[in-house]
Protein backbone atom coordinates (compact mmCIF):
# COMPACT_ATOMS: atom_id res chain seq x y z
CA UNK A 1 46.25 126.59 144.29
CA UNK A 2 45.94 129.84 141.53
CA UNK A 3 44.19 129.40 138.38
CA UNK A 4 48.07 130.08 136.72
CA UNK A 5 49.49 126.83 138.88
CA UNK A 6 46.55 124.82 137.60
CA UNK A 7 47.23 126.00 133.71
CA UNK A 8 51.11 125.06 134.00
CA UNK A 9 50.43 121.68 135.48
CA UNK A 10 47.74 120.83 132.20
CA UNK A 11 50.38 122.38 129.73
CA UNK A 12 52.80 119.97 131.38
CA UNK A 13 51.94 117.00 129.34
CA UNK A 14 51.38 118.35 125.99
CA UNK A 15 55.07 120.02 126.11
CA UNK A 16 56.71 116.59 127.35
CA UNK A 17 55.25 115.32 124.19
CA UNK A 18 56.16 118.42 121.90
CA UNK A 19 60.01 118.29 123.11
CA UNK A 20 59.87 113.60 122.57
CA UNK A 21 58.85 114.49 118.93
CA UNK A 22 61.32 117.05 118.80
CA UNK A 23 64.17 114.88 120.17
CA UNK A 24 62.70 112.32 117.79
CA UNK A 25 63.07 114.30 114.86
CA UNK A 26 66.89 115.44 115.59
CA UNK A 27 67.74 112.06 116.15
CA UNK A 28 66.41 111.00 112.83
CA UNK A 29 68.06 113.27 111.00
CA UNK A 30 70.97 112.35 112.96
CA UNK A 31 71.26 109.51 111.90
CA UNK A 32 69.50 109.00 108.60
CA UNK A 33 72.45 109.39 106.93
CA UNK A 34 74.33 106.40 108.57
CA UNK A 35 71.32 104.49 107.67
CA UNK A 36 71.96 105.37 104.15
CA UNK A 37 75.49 104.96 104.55
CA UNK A 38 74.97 101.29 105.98
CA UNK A 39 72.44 100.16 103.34
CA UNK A 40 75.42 101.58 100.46
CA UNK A 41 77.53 99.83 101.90
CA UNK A 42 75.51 96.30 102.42
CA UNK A 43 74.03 96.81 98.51
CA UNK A 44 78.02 97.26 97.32
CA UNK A 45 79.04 94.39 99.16
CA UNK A 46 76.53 92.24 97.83
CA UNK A 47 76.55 93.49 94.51
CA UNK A 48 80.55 92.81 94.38
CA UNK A 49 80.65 89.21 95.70
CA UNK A 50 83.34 87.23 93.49
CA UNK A 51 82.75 83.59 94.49
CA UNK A 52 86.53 81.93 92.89
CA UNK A 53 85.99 79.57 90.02
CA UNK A 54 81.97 79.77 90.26
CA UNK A 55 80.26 78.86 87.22
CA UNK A 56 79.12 81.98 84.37
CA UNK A 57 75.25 81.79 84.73
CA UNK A 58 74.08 83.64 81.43
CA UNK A 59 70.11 84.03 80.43
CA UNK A 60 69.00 83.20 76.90
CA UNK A 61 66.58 84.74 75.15
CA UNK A 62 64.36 81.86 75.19
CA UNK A 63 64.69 81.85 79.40
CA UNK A 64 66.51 79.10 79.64
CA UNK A 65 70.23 79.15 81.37
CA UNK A 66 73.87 78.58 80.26
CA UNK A 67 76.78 77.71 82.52
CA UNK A 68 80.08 78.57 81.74
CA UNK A 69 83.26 77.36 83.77
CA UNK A 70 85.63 80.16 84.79
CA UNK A 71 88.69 77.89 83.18
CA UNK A 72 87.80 74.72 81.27
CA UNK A 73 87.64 71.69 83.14
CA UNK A 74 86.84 72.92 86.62
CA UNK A 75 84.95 71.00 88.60
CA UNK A 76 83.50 72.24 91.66
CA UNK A 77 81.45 68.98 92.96
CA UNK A 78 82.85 68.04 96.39
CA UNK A 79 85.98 71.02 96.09
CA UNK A 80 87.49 71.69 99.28
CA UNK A 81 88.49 75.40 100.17
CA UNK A 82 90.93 76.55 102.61
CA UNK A 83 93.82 78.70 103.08
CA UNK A 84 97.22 77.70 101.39
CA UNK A 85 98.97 78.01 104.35
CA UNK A 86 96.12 75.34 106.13
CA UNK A 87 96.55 72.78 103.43
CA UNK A 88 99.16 69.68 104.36
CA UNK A 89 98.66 66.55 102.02
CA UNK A 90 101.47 68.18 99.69
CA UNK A 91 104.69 70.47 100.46
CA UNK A 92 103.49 73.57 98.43
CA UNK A 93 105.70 75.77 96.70
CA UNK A 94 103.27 78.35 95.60
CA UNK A 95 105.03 82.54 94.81
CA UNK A 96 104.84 84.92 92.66
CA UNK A 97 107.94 85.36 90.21
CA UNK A 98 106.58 88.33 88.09
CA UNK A 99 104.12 91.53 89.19
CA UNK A 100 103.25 94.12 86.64
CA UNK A 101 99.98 95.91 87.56
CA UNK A 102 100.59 98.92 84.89
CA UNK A 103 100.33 99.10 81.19
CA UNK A 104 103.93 100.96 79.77
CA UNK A 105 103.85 104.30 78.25
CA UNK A 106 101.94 103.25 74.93
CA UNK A 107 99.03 101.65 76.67
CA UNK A 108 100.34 98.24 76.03
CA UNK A 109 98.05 95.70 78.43
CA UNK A 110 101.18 94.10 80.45
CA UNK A 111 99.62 94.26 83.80
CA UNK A 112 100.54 90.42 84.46
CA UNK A 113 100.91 88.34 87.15
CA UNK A 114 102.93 84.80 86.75
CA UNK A 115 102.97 82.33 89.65
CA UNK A 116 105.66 79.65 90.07
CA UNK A 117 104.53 76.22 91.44
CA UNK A 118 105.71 73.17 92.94
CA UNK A 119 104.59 69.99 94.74
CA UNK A 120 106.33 67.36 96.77
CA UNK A 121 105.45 64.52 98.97
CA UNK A 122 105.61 64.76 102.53
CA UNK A 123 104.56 62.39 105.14
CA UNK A 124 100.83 63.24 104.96
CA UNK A 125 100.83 62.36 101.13
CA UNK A 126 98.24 60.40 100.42
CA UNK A 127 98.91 56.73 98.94
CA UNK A 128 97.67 55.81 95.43
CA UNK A 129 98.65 58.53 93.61
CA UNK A 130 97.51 58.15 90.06
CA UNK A 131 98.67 60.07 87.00
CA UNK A 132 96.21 62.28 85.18
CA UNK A 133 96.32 59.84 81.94
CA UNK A 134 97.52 56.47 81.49
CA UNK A 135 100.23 58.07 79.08
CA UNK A 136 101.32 60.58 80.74
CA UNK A 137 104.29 61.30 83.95
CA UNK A 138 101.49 64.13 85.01
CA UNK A 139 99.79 63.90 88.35
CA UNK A 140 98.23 67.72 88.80
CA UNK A 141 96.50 70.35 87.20
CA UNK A 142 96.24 73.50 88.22
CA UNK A 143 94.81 77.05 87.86
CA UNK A 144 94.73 80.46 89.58
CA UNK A 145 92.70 83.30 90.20
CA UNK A 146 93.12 86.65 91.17
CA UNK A 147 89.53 87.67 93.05
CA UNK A 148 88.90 90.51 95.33
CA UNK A 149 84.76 91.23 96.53
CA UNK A 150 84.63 95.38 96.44
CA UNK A 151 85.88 95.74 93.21
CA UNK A 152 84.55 92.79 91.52
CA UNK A 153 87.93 91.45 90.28
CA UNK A 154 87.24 87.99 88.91
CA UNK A 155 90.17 86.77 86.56
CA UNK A 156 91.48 83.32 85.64
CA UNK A 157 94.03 81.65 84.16
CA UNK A 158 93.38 80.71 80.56
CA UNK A 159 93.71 77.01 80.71
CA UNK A 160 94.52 74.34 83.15
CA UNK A 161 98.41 72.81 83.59
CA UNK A 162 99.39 70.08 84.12
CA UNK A 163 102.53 68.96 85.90
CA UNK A 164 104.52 66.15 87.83
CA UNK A 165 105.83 65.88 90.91
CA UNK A 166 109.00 67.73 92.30
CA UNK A 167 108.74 70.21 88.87
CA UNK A 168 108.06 73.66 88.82
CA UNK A 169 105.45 74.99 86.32
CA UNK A 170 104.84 78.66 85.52
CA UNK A 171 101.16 79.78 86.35
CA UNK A 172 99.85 83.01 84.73
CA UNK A 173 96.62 85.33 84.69
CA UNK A 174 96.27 88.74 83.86
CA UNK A 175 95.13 91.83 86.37
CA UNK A 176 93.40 94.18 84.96
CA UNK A 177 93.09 95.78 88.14
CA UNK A 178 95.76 98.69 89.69
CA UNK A 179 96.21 98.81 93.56
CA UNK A 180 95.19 100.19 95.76
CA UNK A 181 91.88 100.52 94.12
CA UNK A 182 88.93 102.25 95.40
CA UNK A 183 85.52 100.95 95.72
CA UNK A 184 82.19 102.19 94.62
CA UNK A 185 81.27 102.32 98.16
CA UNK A 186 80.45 106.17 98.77
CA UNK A 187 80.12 107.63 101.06
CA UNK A 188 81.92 105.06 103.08
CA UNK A 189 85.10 104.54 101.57
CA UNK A 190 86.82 101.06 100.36
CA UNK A 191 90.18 100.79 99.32
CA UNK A 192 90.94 97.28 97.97
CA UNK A 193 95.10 97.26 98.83
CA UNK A 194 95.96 94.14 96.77
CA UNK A 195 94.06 91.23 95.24
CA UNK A 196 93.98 87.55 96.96
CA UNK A 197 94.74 84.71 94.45
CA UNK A 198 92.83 81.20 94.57
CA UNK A 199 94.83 78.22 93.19
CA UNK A 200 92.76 75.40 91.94
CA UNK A 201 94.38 71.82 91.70
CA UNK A 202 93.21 68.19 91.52
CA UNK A 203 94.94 64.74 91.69
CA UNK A 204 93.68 61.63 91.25
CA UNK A 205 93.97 58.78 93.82
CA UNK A 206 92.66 54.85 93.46
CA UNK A 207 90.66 53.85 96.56
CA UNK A 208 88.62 50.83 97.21
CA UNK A 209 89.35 49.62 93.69
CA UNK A 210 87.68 53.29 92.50
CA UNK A 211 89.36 56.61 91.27
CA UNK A 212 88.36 59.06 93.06
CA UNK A 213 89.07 62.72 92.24
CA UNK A 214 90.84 65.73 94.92
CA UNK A 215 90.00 68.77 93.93
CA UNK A 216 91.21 72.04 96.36
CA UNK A 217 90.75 75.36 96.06
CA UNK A 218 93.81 77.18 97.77
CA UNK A 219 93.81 81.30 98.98
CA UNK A 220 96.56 82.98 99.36
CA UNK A 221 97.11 86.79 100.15
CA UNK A 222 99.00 89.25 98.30
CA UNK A 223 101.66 88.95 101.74
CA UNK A 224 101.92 85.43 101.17
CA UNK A 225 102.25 84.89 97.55
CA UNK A 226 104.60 87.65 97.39
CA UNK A 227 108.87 87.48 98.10
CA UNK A 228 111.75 89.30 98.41
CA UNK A 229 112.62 87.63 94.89
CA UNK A 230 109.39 88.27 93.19
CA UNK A 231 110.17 90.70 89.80
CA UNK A 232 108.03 93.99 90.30
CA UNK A 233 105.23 94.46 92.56
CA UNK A 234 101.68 96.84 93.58
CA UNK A 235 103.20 100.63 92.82
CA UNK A 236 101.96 102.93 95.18
């Protein structure tokens, strides 16, 4: 074997190595920036989680905590969350009559959503149905929400309403929010189409001698809450 052959087969090794790191290096600047693009979008995420009708955790100065409830008289001990659609105890009317997500020409905040609502009895009702005061014909209250995670929309009805059975109550909450809206998710791009809304209702029901309180948490997407009836609508 020459002296040559014998210096190409020692080389051998050290250029296996020098093309590896070489490799390496392309591939990690290859793909550094979906790494970066992966952790912007796992940081926006988390950073624009709306959990519906969670409390308002403020910090005082003195480091102690204040809770706030998103609408007064929330209670989220022992809620139950599902989708509307999912939910049988009660025939649900739940739709949205009225849609404005612009302000008019002078800047005037309309941008207003009102919900109609209405529950009945069906044969899954529940037996024991109490009213929500001893002098009142009211068995519910309810509340809505209109939440969506990218863009950190988190916004409530004012109050809770009460209502009876088999009547329709007007439901309404402001969105302050135009769709489609667009995420601060760059570079990966987010467009929030339409918001979700959460109702929130209770009744009251004696068992065992004991009242016990129901308290749901219903979602329902913009496709659902939405009808052919419903005054305005998202403006593309």
């Amino acid at each position: 074997m020459s002296k040559n052959n014998k210096k190409k087969e020692k080389m051998a090794p050290r250029a296996i190595i020098k093309i590896a790191i070489l490799i390496s290096i392309v591939v990690l600047i290859v793909l550094i920036p979906f790494i970066y693009s992966g952790v912007t979008y796992i940081t926006a995420w988390n950073n624009n989680l709306v959990t519906p009708y969670a409390k308002t955790v403020t910090k005082n100065d003195d480091g102690t905590e204040t809770t706030t409830d998103k609408i007064s008289g929330v209670e989220l001990d022992n809620v139950k969350r599902m989708d509307g659609k999912d939910f049988n105890l009660f025939t649900i009317t739940f739709e949205a009559t009225y849609y404005n997500d612009r302000a008019d020409e002078k800047g005037t905040d309309i941008q207003t959503v009102k919900f109609s609502l209405k529950v009945t009895k069906n044969e899954n009702s529940p037996e024991g149905l109490k009213t929500i005061s001893s002098s009142s014909t009211y068995y519910f209250k309810a509340g809505v929400a209109l939440c969506s995670n990218w863009i950190k929309l988190d916004s409530y009805s004012t109050s809770l309403t009460s209502f009876a059975l088999d009547s329709a109550k007007t439901l309404t909450v402001k969105c302050p929010n135009q769709f489609p809206a667009k995420a601060s998710t760059w570079p990966i791009p987010v467009t929030v189409e339409s918001p979700d809304c959460y109702l929130y209702f209770y009744y009251l029901t004696q068992e065992n001698g004991k009242e016990v309180k129901n308290s749901y948490i219903l979602k329902y997407t913009y496709q659902e809450y939405m009808t052919s009836t419903t005054e305005g609508g998202i403006r593309k």
